[in-house]
Protein backbone atom coordinates (compact mmCIF):
# COMPACT_ATOMS: atom_id res chain seq x y z
CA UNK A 1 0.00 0.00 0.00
CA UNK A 2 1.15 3.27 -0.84
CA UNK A 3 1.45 6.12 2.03
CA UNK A 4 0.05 8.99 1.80
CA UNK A 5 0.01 12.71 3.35
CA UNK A 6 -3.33 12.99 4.88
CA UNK A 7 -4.76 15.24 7.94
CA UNK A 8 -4.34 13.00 10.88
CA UNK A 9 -6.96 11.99 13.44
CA UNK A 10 -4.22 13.13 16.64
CA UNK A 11 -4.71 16.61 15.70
CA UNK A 12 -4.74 19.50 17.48
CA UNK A 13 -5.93 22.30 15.28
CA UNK A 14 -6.46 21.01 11.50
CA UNK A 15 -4.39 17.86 12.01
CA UNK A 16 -1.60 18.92 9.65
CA UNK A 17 1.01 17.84 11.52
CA UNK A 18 0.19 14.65 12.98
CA UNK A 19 -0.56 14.00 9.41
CA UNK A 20 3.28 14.72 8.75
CA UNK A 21 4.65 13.05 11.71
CA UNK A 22 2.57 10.19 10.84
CA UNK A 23 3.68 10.10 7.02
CA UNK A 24 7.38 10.21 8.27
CA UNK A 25 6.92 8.02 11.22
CA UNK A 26 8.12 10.66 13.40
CA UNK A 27 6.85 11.95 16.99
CA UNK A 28 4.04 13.97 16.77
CA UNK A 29 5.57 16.20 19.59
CA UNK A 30 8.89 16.68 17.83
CA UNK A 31 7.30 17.80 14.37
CA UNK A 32 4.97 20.35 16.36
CA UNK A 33 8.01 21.30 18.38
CA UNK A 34 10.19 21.72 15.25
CA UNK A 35 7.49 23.42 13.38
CA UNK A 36 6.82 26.28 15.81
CA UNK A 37 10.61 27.00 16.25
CA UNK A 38 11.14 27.28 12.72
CA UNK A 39 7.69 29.61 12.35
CA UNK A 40 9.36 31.68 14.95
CA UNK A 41 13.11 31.86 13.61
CA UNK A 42 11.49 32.58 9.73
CA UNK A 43 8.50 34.84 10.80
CA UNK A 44 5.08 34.20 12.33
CA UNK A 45 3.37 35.00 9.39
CA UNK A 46 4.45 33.04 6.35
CA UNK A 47 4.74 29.87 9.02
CA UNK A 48 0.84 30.61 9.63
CA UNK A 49 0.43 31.34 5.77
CA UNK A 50 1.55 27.47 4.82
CA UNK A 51 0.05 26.45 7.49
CA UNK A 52 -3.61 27.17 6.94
CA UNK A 53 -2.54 26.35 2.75
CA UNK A 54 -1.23 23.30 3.67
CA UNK A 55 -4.78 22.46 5.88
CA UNK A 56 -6.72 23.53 2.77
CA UNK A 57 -4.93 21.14 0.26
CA UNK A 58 -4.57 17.92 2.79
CA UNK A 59 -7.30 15.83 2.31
CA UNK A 60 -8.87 14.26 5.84
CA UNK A 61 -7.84 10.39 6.23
């Protein structure tokens, strides 16, 4: 079977990146973690921008 990038069910906002932590096999934690360091470090707004793109084009599982 072929794995896919969907929203996740452990979500908590949009389940965008449990969807990526589960696609990678990675620790949900970690890739929220990760995530909102690197929003921080690059600027709020264009982490927020793919984001809420990224929850728009990720189809639900």
């Amino acid at each position: 079977m072929q794995k896919r990038l969907v929203k996740s069910k452990n979500r908590v906002f949009t389940g965008v990146l449990g969807g990526v932590s589960e696609y990678f096999d990675w620790e949900p934690t970690l890739v929220r973690i990760i995530y909102t360091i690197a929003t921080f470090l690059t600027g709020i707004v264009g982490g927020c921008v793919v984001y809420v793109i990224a929850s728009m084009i990720m189809p639900a599982d």
